[in-house]
C-alpha atoms as a PDB file:
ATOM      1  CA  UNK A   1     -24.883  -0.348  34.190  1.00  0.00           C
ATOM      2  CA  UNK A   2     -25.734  -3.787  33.123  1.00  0.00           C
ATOM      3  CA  UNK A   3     -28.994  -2.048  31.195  1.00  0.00           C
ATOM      4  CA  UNK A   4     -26.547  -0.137  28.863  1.00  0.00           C
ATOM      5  CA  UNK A   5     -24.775  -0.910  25.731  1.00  0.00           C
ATOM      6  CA  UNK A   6     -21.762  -1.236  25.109  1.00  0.00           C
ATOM      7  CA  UNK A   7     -21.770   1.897  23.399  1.00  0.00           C
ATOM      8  CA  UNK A   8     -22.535   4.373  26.386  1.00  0.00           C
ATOM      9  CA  UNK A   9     -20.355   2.618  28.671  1.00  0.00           C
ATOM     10  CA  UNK A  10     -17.283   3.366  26.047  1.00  0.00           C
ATOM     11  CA  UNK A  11     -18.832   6.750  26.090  1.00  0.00           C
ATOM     12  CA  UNK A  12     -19.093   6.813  29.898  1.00  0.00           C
ATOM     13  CA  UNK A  13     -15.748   5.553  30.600  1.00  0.00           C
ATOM     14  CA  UNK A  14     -14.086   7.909  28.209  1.00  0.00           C
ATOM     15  CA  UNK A  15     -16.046  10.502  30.356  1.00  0.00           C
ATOM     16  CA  UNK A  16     -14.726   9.572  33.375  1.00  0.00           C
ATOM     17  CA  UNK A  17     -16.424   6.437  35.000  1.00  0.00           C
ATOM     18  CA  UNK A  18     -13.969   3.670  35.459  1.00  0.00           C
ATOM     19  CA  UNK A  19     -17.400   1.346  36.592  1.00  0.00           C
ATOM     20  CA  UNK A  20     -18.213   1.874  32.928  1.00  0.00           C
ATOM     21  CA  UNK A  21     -14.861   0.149  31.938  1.00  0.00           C
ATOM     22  CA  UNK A  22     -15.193  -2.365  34.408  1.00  0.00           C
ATOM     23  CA  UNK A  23     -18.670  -3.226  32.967  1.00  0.00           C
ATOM     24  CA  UNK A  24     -17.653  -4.073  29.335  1.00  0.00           C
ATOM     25  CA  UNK A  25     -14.587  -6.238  30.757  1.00  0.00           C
ATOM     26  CA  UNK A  26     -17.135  -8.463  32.834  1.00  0.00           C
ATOM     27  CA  UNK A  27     -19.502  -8.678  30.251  1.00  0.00           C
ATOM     28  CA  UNK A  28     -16.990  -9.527  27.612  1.00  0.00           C
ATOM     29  CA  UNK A  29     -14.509 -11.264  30.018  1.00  0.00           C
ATOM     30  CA  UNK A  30     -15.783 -15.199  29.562  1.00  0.00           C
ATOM     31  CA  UNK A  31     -15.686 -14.481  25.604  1.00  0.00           C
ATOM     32  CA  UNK A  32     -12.304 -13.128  24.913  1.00  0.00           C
ATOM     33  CA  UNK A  33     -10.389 -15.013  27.760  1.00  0.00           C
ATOM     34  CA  UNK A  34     -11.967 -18.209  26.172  1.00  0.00           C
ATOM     35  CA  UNK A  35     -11.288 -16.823  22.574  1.00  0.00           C
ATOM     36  CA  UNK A  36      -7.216 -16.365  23.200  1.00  0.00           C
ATOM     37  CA  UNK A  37      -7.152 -19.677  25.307  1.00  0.00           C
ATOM     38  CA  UNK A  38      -8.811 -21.732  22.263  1.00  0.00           C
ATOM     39  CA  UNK A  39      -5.708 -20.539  20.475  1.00  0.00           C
ATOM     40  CA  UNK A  40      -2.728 -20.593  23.136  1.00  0.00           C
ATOM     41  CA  UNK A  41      -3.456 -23.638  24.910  1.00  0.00           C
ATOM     42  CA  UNK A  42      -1.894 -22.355  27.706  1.00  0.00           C
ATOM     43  CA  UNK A  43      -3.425 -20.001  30.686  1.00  0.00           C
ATOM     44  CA  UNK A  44      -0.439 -17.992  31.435  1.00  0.00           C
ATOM     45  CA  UNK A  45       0.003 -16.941  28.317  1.00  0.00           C
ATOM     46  CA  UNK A  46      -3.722 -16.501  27.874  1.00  0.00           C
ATOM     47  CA  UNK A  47      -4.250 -13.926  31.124  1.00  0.00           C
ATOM     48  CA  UNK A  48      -0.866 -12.163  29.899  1.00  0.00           C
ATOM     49  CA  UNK A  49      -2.208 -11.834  26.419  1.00  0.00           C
ATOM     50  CA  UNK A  50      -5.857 -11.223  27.974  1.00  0.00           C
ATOM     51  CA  UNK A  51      -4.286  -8.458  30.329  1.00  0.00           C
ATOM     52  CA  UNK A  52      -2.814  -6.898  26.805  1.00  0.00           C
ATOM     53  CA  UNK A  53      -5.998  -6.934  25.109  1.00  0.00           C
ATOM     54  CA  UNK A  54      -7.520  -4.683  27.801  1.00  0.00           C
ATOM     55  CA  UNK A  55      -4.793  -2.447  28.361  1.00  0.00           C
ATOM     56  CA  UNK A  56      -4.634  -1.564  24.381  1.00  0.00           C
ATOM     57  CA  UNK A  57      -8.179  -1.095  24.735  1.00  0.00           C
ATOM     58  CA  UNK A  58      -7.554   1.499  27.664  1.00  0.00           C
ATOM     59  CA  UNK A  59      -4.869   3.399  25.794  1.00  0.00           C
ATOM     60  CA  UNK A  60      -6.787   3.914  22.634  1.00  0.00           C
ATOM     61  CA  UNK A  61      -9.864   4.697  24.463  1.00  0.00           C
ATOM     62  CA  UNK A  62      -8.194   7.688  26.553  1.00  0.00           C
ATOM     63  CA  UNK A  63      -6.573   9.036  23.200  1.00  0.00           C
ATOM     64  CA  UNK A  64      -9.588   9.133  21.630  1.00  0.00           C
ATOM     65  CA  UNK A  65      -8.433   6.869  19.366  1.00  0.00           C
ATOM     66  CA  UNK A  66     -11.354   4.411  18.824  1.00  0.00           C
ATOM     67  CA  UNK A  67     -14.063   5.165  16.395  1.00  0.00           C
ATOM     68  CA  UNK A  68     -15.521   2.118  16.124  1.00  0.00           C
ATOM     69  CA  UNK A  69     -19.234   2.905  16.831  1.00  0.00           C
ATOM     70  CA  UNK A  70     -21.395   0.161  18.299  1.00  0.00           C
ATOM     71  CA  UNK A  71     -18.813  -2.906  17.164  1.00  0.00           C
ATOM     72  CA  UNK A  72     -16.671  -2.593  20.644  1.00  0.00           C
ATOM     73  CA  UNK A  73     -16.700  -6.592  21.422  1.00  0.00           C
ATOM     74  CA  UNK A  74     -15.134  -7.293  17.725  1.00  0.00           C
ATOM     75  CA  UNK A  75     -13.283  -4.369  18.027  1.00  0.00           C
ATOM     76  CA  UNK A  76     -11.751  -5.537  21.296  1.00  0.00           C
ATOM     77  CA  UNK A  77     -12.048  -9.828  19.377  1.00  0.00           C
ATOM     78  CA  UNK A  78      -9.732  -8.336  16.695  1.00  0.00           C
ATOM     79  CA  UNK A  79      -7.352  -6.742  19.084  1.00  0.00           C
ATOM     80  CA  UNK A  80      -6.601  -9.800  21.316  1.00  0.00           C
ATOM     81  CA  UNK A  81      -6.041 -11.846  18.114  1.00  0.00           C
ATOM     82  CA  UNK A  82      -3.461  -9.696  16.717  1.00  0.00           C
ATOM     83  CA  UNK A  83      -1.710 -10.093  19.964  1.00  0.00           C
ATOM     84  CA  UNK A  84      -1.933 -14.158  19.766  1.00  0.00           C
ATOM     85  CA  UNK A  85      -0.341 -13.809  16.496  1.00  0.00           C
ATOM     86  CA  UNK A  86       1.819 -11.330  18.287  1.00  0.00           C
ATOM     87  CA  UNK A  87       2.665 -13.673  20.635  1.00  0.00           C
ATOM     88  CA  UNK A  88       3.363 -16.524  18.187  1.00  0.00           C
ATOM     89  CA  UNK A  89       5.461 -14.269  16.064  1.00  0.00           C
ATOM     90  CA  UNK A  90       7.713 -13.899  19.144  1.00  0.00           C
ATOM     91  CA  UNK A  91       7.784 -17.323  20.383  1.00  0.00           C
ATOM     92  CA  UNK A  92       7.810 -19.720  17.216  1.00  0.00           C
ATOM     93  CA  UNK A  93       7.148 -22.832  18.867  1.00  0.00           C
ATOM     94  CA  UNK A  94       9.877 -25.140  17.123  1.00  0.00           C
ATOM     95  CA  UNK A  95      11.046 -28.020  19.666  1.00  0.00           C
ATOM     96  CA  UNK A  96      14.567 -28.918  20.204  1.00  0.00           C
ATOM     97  CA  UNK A  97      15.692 -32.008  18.935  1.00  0.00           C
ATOM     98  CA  UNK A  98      18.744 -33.966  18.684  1.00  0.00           C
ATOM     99  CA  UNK A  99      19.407 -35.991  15.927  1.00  0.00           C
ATOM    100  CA  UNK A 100      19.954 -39.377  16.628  1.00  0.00           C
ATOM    101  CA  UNK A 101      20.237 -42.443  15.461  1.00  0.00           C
ATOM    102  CA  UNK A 102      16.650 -44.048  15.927  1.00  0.00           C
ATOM    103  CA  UNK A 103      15.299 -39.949  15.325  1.00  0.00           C
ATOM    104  CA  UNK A 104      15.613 -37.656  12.746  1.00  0.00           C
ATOM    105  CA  UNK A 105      14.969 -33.755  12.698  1.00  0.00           C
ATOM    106  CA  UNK A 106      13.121 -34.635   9.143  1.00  0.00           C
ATOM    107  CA  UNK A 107      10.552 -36.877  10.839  1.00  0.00           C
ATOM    108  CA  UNK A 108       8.896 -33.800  12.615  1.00  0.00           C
ATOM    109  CA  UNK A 109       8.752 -31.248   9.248  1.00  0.00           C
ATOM    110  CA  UNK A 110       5.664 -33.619   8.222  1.00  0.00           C
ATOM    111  CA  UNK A 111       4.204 -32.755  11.692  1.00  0.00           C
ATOM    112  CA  UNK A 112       1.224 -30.197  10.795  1.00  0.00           C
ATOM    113  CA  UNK A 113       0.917 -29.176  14.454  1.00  0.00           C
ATOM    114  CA  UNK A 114       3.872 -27.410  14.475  1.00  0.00           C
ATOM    115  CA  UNK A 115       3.174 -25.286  11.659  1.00  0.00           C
ATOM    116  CA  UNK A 116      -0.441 -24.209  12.591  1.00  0.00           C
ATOM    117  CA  UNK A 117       0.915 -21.049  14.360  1.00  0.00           C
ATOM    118  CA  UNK A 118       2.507 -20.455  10.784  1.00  0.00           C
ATOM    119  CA  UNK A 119      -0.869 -21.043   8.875  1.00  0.00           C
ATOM    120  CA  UNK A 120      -2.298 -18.746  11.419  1.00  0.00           C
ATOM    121  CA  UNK A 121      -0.086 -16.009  10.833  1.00  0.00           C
ATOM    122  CA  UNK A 122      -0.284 -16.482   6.820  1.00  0.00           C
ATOM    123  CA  UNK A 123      -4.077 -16.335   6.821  1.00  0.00           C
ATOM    124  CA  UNK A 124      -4.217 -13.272   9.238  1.00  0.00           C
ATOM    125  CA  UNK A 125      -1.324 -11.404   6.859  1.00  0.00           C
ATOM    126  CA  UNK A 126      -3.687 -12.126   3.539  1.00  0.00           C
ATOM    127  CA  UNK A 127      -6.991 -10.720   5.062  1.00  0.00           C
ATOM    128  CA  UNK A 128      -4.874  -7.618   6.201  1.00  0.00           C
ATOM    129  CA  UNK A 129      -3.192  -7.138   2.720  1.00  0.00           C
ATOM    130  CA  UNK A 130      -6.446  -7.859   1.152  1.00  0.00           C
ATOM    131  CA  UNK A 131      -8.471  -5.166   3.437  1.00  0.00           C
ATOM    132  CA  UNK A 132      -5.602  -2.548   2.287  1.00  0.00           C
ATOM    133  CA  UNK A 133      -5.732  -3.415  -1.460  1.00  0.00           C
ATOM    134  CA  UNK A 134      -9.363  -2.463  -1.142  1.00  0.00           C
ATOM    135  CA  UNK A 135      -8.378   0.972   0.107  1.00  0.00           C
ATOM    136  CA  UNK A 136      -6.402   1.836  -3.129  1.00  0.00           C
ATOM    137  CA  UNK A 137      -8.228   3.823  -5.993  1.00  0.00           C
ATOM    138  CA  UNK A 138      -9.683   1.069  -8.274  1.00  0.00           C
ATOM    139  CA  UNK A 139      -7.160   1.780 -11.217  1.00  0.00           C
ATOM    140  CA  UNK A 140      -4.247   0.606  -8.751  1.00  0.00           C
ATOM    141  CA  UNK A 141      -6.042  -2.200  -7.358  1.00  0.00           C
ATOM    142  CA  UNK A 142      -7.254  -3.801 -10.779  1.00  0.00           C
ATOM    143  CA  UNK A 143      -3.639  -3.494 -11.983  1.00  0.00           C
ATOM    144  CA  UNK A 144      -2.226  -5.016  -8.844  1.00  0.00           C
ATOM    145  CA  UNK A 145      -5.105  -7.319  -8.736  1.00  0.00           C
ATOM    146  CA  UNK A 146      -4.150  -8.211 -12.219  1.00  0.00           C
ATOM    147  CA  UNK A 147      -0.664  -9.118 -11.900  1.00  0.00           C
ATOM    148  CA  UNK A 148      -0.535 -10.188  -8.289  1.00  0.00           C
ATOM    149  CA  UNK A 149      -3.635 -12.669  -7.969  1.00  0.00           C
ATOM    150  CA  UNK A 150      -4.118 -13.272 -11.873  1.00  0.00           C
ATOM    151  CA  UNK A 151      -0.307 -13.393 -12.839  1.00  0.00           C
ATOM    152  CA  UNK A 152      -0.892 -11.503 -15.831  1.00  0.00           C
ATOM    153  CA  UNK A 153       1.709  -9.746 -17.820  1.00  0.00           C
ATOM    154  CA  UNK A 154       1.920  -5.709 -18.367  1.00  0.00           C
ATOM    155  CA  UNK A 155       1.102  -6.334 -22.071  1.00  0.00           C
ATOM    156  CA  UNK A 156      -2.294  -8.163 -20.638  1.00  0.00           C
ATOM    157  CA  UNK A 157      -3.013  -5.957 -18.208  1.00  0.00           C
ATOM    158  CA  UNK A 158      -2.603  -3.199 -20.469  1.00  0.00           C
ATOM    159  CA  UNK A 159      -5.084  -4.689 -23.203  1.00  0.00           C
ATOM    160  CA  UNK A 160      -7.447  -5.381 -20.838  1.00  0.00           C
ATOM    161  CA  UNK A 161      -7.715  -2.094 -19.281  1.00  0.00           C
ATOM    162  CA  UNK A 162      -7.310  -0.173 -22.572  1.00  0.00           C
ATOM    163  CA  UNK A 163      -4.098   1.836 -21.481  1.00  0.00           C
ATOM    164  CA  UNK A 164      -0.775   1.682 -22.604  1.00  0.00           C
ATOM    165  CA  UNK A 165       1.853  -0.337 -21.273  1.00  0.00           C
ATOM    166  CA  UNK A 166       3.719   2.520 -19.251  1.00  0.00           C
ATOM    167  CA  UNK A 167       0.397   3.163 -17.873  1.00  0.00           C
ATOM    168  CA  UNK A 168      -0.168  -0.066 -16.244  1.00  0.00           C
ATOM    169  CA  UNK A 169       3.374   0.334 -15.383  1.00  0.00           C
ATOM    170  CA  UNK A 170       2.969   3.399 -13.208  1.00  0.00           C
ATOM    171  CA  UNK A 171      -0.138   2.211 -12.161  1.00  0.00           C
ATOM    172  CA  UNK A 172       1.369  -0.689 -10.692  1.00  0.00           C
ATOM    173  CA  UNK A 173       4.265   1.598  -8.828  1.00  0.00           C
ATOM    174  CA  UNK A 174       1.615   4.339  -7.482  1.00  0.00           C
ATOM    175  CA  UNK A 175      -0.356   0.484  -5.426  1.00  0.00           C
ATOM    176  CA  UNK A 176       2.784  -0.725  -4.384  1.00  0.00           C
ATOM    177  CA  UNK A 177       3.684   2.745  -2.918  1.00  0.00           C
ATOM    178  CA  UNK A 178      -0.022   3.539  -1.501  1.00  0.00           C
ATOM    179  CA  UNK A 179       0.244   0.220  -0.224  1.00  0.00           C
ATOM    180  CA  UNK A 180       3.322   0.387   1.803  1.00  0.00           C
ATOM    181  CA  UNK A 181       1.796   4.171   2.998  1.00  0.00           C
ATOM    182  CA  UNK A 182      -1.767   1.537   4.219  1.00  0.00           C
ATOM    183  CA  UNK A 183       0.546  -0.436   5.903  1.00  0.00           C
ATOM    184  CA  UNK A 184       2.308   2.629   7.824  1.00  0.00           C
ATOM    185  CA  UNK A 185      -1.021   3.968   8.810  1.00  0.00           C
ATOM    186  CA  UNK A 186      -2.485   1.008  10.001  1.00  0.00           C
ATOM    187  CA  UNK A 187       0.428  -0.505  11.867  1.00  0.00           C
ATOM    188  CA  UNK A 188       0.326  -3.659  10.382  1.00  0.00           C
ATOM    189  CA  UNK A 189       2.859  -5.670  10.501  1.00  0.00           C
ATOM    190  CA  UNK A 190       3.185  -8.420   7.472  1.00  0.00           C
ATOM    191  CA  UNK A 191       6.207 -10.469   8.384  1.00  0.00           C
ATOM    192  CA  UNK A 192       6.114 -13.947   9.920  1.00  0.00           C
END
């Protein structure tokens, strides 16, 4: 088994062979256990998130649910890092502190450790909106494009793309609405 690709075991394990399954976790063990660990700091959390990774994998496997031809270790990267930002979602690490007299809650809000868990989750939440703006038809996505990223007007927008104003309008209404469908379908969850 350690001769195949990933690939065929997927294939083989969907088949039937649990070996095939217990391939692709040893091969890709060391990688994603040291992947979620780099970001949790912690290895409880990491073999409970690690666990997770694995049994989403197994559950979208036997639905037939993955499609993702040849690409099964970033596939199965991408899954265990939605469950560390999961898992900081959950658990926002603010400390407890008491304000005294020599201390000050205010001190800490300088502290750029605590908000990296934060910048994490921000970054994570504008490569997912940006994947699902480029789903929408290009009309929607220039005009949200437009108005979102470039902060133009309607009366801009509208000049530029040589419609009328009402246009751009509606244009604007059909990409929020397509988007909010995107995020549906995909699951995606865009809240801190």
């Amino acid at each position: 088994m350690e001769q195949l690709q990933d690939s065929q075991l997927v294939r083989n394990y969907i088949a039937g062979n649990e070996q095939a399954l217990e391939a692709l976790i040893y091969r890709h063990k060391q990688r994603v256990y040291s992947f979620i660990y780099s970001k949790v700091l912690d290895r409880d959390v990491t073999e409970d998130i690690f666990q997770d990774t694995f049994i989403k994998v197994i559950r979208t496997l036997k639905r037939g649910r993955y499609n993702e031809e040849g690409k099964f270790l970033p596939w199965v990267m991408r899954i265990s890092h939605n469950l560390v930002i999961d898992h900081f979602r959950r658990n926002t690490r603010m400390p407890k502190f008491e304000e005294r007299d020599d201390f000050s809650i205010f001190s800490v809000l300088g502290d750029s450790s605590l908000n990296a868990e934060r910048k994490m989750i921000k970054a994570q939440v504008e490569e997912d909106v940006k994947e699902l703006i480029n789903e929408l038809p290009s009309d929607q996505r220039d005009v949200l494009v437009m108005r979102i990223y470039k902060d133009m007007s309607f009366k801009e927008i509208a000049e530029q793309t040589d419609v009328s104003i009402n246009t751009a309008l509606g244009r604007m209404r059909y990409a929020l609405i397509n988007l909010r469908k995107l995020v549906e379908k995909h699951n995606i969850i865009l809240t801190e």
